[in-house]
PDB file of N, CA and C in Angstrom:
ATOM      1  N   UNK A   1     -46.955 -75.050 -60.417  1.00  0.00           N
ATOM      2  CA  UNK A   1     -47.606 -74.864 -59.134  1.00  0.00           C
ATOM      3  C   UNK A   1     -48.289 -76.175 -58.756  1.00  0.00           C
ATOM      4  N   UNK A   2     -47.876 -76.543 -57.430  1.00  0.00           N
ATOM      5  CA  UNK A   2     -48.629 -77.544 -56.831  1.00  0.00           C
ATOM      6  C   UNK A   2     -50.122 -77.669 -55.907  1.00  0.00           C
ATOM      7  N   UNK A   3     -50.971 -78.577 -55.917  1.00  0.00           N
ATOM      8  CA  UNK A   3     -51.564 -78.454 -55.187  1.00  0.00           C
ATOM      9  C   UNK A   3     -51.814 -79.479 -53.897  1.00  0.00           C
ATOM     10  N   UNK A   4     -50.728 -80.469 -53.803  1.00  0.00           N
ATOM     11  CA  UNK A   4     -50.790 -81.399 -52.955  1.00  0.00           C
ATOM     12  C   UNK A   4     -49.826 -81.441 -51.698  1.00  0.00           C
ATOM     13  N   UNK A   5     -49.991 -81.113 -50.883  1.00  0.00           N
ATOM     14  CA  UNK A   5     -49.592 -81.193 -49.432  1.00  0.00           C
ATOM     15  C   UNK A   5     -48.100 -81.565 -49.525  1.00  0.00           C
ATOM     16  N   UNK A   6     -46.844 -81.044 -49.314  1.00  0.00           N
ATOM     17  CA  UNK A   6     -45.537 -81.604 -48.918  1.00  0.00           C
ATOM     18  C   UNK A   6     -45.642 -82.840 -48.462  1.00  0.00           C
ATOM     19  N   UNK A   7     -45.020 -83.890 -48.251  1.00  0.00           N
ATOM     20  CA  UNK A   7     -45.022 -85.030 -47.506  1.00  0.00           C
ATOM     21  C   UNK A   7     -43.667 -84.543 -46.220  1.00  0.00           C
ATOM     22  N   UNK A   8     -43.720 -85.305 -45.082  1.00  0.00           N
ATOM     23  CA  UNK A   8     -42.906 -84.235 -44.366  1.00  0.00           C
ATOM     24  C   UNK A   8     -43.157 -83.078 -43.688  1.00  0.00           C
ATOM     25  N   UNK A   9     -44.102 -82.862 -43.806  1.00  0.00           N
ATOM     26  CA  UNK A   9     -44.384 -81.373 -42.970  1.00  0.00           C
ATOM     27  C   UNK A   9     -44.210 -80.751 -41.492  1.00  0.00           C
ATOM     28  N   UNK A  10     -43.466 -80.176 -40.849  1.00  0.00           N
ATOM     29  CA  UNK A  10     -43.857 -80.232 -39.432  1.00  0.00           C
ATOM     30  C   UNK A  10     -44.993 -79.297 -38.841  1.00  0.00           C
ATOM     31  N   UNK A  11     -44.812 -79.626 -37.310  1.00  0.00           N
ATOM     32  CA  UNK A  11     -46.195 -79.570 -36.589  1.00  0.00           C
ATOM     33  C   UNK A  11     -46.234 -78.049 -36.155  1.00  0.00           C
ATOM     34  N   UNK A  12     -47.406 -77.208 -36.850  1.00  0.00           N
ATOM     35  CA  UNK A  12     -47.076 -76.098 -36.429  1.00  0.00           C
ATOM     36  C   UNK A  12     -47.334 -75.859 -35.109  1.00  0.00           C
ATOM     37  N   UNK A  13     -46.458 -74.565 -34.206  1.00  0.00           N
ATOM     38  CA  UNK A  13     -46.363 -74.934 -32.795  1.00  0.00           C
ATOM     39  C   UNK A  13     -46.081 -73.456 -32.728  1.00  0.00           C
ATOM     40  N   UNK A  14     -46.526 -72.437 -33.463  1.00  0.00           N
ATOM     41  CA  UNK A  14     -46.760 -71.153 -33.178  1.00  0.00           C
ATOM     42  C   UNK A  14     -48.387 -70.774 -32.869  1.00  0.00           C
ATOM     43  N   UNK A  15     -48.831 -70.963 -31.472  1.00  0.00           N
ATOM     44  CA  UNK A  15     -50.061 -70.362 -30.953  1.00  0.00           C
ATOM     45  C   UNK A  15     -50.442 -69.069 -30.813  1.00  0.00           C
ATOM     46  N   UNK A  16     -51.436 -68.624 -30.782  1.00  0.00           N
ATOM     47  CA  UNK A  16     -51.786 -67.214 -31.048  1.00  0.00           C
ATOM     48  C   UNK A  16     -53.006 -67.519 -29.225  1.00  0.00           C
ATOM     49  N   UNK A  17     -52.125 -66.872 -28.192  1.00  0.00           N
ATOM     50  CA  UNK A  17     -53.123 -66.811 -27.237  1.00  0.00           C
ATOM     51  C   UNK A  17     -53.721 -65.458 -26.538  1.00  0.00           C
ATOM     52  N   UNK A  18     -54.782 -65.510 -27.104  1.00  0.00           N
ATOM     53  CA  UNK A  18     -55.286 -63.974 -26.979  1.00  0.00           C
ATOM     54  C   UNK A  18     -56.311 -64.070 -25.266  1.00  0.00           C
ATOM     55  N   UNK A  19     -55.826 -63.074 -24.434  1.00  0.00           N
ATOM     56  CA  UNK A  19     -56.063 -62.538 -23.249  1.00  0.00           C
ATOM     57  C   UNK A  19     -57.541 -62.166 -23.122  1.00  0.00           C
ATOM     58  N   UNK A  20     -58.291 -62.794 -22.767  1.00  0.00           N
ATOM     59  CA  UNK A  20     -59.562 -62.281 -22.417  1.00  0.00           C
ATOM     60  C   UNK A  20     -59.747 -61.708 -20.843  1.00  0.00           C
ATOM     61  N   UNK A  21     -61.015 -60.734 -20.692  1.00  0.00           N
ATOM     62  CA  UNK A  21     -61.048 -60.436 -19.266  1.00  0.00           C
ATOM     63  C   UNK A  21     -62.238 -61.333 -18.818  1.00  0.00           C
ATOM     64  N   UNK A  22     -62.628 -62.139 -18.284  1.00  0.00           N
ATOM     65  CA  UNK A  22     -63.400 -63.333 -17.715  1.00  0.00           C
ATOM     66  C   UNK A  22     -64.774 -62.098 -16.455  1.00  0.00           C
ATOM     67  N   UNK A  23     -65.681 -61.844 -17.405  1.00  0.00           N
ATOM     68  CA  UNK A  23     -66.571 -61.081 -16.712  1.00  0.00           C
ATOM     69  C   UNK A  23     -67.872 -62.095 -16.178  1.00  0.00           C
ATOM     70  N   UNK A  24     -67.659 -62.818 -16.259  1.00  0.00           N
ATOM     71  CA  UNK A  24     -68.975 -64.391 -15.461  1.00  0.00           C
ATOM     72  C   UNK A  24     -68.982 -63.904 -13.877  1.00  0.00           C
ATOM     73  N   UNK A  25     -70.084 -63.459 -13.509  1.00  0.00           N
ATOM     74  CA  UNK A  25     -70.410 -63.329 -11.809  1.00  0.00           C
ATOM     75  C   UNK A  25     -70.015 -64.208 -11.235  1.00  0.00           C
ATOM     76  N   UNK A  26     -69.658 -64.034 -10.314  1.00  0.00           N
ATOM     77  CA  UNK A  26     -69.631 -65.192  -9.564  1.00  0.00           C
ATOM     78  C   UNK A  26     -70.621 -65.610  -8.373  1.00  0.00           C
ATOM     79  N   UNK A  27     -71.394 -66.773  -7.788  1.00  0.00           N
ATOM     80  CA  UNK A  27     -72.299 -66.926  -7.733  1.00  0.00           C
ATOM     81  C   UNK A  27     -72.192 -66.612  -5.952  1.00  0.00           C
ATOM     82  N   UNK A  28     -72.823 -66.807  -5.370  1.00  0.00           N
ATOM     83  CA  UNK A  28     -72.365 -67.084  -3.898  1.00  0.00           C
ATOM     84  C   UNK A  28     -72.851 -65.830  -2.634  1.00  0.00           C
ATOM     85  N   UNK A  29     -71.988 -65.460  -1.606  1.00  0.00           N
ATOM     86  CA  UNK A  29     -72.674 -64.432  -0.768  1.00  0.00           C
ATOM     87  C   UNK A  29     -72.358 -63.145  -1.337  1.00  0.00           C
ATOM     88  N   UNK A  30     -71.575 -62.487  -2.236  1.00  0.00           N
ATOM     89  CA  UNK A  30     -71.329 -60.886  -2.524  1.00  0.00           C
ATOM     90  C   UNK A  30     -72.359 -59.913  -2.259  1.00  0.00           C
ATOM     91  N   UNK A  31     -74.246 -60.699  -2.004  1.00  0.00           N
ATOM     92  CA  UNK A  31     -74.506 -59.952  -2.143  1.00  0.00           C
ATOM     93  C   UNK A  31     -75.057 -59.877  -0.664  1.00  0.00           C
ATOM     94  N   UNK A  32     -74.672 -60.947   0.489  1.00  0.00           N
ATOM     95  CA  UNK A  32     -74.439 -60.793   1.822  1.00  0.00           C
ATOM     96  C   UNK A  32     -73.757 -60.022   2.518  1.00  0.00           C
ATOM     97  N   UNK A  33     -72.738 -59.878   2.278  1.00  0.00           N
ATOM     98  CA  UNK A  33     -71.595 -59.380   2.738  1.00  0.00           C
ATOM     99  C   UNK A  33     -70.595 -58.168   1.790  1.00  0.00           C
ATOM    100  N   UNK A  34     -70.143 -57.608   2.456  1.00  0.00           N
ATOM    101  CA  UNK A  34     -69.120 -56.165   1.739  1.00  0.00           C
ATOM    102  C   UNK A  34     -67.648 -56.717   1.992  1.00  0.00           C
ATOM    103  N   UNK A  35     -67.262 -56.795   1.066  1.00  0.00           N
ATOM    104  CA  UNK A  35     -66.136 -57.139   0.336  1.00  0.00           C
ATOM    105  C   UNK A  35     -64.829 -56.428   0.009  1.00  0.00           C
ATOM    106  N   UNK A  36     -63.483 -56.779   0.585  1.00  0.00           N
ATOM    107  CA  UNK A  36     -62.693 -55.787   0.548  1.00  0.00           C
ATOM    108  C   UNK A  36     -61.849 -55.606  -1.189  1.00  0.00           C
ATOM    109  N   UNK A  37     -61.631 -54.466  -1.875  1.00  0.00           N
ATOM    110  CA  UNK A  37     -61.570 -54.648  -3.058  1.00  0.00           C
ATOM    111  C   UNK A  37     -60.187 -53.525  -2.658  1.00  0.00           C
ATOM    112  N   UNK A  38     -59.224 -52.887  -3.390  1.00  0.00           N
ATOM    113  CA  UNK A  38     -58.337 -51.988  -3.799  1.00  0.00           C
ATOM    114  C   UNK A  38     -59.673 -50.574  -4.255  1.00  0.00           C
ATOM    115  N   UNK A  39     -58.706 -50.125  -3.202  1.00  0.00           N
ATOM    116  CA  UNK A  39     -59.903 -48.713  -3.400  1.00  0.00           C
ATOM    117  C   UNK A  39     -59.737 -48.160  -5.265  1.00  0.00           C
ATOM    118  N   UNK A  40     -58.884 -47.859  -5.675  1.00  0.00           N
ATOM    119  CA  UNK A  40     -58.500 -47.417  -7.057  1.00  0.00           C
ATOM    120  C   UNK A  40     -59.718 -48.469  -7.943  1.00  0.00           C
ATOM    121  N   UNK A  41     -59.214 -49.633  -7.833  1.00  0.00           N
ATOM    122  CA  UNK A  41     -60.757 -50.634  -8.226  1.00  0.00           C
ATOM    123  C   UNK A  41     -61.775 -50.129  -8.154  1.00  0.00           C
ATOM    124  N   UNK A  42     -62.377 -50.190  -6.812  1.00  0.00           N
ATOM    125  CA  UNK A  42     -63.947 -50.027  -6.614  1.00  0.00           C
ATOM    126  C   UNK A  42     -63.833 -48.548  -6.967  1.00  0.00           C
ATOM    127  N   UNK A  43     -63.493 -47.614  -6.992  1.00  0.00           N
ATOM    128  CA  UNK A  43     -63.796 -46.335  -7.596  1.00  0.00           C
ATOM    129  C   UNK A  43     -63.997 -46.362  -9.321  1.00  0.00           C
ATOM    130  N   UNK A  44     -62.656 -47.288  -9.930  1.00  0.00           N
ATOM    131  CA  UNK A  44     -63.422 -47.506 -11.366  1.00  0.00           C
ATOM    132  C   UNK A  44     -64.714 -48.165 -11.616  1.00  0.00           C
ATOM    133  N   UNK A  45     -65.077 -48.786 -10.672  1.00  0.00           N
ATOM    134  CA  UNK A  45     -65.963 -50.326 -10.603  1.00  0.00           C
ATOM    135  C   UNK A  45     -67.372 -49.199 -10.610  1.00  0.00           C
ATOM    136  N   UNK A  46     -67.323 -48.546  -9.567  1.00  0.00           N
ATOM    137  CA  UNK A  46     -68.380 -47.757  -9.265  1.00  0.00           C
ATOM    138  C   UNK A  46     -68.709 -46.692 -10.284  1.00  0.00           C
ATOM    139  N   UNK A  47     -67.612 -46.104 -10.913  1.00  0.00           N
ATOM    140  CA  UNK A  47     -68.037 -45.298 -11.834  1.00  0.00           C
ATOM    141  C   UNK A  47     -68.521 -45.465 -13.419  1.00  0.00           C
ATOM    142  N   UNK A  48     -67.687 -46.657 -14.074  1.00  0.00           N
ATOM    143  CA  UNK A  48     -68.112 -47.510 -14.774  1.00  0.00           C
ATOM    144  C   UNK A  48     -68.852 -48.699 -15.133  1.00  0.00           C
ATOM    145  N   UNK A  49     -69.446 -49.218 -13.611  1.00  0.00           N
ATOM    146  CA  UNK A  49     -70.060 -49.823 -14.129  1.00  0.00           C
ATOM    147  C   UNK A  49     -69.632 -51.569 -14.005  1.00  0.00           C
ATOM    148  N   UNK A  50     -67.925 -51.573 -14.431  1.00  0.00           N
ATOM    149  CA  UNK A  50     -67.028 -52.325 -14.375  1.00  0.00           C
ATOM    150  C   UNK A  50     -67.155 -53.732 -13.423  1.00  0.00           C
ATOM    151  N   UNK A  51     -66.984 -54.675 -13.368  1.00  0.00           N
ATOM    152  CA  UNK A  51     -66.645 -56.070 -12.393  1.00  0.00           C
ATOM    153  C   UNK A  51     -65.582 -55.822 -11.726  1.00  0.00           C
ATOM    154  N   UNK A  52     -65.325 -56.325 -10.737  1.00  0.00           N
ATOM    155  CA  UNK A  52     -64.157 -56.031  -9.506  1.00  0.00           C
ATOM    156  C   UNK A  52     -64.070 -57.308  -8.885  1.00  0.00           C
ATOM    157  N   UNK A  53     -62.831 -58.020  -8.368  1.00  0.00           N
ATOM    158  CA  UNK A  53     -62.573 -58.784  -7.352  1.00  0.00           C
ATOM    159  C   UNK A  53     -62.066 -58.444  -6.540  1.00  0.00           C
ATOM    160  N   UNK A  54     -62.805 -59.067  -5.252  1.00  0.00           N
ATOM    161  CA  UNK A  54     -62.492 -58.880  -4.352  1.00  0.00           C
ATOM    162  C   UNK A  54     -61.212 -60.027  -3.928  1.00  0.00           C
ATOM    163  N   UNK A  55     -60.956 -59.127  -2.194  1.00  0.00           N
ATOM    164  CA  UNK A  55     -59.565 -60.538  -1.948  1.00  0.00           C
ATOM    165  C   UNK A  55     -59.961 -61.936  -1.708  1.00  0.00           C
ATOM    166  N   UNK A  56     -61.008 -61.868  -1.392  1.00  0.00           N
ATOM    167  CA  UNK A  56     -61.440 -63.473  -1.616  1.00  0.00           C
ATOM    168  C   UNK A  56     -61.724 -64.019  -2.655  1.00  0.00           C
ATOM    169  N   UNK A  57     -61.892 -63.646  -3.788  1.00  0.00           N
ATOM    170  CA  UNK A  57     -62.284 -63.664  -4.934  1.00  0.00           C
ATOM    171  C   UNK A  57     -62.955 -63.763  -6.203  1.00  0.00           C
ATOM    172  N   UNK A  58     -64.352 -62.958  -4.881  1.00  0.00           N
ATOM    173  CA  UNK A  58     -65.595 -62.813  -5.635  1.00  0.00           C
ATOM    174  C   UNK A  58     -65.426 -61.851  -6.828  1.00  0.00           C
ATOM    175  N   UNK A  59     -66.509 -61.841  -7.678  1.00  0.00           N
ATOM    176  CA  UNK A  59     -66.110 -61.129  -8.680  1.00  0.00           C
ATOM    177  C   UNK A  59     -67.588 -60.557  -9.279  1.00  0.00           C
ATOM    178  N   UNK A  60     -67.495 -59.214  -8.965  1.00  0.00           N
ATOM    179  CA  UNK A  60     -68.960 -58.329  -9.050  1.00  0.00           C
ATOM    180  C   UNK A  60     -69.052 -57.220  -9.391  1.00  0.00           C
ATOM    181  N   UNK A  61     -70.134 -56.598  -9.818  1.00  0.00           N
ATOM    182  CA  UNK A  61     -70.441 -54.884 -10.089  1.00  0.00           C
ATOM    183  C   UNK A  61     -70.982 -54.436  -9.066  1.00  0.00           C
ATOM    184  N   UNK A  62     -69.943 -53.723  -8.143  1.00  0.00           N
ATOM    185  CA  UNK A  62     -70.805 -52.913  -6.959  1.00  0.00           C
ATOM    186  C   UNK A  62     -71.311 -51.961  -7.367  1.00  0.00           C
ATOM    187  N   UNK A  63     -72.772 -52.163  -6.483  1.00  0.00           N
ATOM    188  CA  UNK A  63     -73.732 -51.305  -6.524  1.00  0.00           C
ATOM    189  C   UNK A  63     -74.842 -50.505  -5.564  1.00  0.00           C
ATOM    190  N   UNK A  64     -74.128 -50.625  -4.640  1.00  0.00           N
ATOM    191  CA  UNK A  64     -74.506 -50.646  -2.773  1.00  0.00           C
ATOM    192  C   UNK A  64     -73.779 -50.225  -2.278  1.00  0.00           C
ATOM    193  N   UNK A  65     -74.463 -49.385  -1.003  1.00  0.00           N
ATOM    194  CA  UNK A  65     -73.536 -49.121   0.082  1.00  0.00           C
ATOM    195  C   UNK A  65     -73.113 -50.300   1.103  1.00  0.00           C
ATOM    196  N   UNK A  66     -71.919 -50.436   1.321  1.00  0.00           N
ATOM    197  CA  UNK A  66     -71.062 -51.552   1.623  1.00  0.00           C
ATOM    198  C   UNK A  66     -70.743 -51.915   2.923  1.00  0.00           C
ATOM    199  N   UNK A  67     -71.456 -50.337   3.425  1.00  0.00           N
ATOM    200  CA  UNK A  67     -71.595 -50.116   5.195  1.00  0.00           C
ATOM    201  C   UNK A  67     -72.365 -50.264   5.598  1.00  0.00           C
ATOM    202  N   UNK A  68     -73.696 -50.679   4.970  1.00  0.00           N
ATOM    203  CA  UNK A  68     -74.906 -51.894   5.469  1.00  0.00           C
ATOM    204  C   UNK A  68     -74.797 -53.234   5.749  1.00  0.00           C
ATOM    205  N   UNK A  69     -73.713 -53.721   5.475  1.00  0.00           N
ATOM    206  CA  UNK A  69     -73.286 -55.061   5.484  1.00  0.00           C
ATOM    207  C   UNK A  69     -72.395 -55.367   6.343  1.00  0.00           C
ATOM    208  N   UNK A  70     -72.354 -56.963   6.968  1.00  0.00           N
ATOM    209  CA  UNK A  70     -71.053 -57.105   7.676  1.00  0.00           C
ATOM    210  C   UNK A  70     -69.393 -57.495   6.448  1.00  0.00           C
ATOM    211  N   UNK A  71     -68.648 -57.140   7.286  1.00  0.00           N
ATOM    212  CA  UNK A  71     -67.612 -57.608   6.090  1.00  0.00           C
ATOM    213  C   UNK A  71     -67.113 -59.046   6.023  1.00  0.00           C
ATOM    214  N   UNK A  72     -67.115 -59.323   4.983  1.00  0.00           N
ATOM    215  CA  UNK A  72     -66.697 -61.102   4.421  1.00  0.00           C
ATOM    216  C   UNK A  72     -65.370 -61.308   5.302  1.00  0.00           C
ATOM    217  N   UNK A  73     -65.932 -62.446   5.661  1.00  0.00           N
ATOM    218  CA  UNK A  73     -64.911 -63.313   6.644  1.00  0.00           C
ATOM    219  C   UNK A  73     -63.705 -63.554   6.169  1.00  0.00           C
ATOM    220  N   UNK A  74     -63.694 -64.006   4.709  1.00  0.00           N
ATOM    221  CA  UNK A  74     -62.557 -64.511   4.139  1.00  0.00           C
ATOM    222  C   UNK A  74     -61.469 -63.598   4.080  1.00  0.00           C
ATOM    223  N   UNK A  75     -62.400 -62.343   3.628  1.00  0.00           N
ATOM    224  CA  UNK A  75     -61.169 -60.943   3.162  1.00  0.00           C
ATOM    225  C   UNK A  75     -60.778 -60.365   3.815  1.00  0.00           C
ATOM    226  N   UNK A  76     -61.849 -60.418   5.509  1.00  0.00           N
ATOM    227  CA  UNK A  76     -61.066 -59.707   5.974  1.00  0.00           C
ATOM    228  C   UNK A  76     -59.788 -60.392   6.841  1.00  0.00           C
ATOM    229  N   UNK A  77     -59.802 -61.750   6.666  1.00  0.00           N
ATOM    230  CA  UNK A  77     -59.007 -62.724   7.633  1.00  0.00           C
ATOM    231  C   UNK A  77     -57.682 -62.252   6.218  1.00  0.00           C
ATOM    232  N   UNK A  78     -58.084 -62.424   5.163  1.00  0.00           N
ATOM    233  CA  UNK A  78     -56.957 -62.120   3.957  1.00  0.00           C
ATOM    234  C   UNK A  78     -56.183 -60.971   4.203  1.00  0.00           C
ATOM    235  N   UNK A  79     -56.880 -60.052   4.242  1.00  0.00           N
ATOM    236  CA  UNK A  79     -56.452 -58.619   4.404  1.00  0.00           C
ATOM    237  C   UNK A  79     -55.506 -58.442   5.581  1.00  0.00           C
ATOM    238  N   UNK A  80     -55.897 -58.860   6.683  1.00  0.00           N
ATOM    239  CA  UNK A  80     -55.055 -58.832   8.117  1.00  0.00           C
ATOM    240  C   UNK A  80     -54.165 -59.715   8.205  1.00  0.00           C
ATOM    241  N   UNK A  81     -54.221 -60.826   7.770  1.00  0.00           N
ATOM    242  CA  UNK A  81     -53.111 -61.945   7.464  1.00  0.00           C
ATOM    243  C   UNK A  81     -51.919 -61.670   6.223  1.00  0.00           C
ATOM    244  N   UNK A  82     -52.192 -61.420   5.713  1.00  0.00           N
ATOM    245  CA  UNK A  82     -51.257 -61.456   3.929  1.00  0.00           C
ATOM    246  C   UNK A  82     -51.351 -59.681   3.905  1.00  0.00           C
ATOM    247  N   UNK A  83     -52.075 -58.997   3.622  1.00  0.00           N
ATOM    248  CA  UNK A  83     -51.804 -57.534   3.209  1.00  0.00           C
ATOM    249  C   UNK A  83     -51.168 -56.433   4.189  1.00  0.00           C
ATOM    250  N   UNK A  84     -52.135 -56.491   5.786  1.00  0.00           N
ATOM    251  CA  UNK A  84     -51.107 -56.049   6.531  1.00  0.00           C
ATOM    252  C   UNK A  84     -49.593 -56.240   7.123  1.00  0.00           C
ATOM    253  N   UNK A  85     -49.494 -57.612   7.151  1.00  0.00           N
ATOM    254  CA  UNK A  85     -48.377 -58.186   7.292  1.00  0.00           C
ATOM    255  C   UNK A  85     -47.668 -57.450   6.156  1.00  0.00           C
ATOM    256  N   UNK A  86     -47.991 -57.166   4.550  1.00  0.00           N
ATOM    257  CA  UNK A  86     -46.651 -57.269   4.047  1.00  0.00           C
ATOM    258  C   UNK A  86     -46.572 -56.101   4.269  1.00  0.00           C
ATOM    259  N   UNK A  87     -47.121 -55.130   4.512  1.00  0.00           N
ATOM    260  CA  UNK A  87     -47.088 -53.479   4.584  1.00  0.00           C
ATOM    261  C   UNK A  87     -46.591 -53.296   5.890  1.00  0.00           C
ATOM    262  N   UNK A  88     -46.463 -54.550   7.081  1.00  0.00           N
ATOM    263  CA  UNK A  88     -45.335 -54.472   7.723  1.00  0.00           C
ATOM    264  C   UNK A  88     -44.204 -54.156   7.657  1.00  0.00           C
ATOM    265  N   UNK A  89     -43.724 -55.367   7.066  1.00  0.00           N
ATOM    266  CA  UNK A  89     -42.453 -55.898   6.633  1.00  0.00           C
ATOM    267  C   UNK A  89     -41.735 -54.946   5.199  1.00  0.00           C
ATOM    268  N   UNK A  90     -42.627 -53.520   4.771  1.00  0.00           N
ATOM    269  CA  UNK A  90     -41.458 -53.176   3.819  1.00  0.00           C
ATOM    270  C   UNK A  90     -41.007 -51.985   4.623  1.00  0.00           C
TER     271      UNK A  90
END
């Protein structure tokens, strides 16, 4: 039995990349503005507790009513541009 290193060895190049879920707030207006999220989302979000992004891509634990607020500019320009459009077009 040896205890000294092969000479020759190659470069190991089997990575192990494990999937995290990235729960860091994000900083900014979320708590200005109501935010359009996938209803199925904000219903887990709300009941658990859970982080949610929105289509702009804030990323928060709602905890408010969302109809006190005006709605975010970004999502809703997102939403009417990119989401209705594709629910056009199928």
């Amino acid at each position: 039995m040896t205890t000294t290193p092969e000479s020759g060895g190659g470069t190991l190049t089997d990575q192990r990349v494990e999937e995290q879920t990235d729960y860091r707030y994000d900083e900014g207006d979320h708590e200005k503005f109501a935010h359009y999220v996938p209803k199925d989302k904000m219903m887990e979000a709300m009941v658990n507790g859970t982080p949610v992004r929105a289509l702009c891509g804030k990323l928060w634990v709602p905890s408010r009513d969302a109809t006190r607020f005006p709605v975010c500019p970004v999502c809703k320009d997102i939403y009417e541009n990119v989401v209705q459009n594709d629910d056009s077009n199928s």
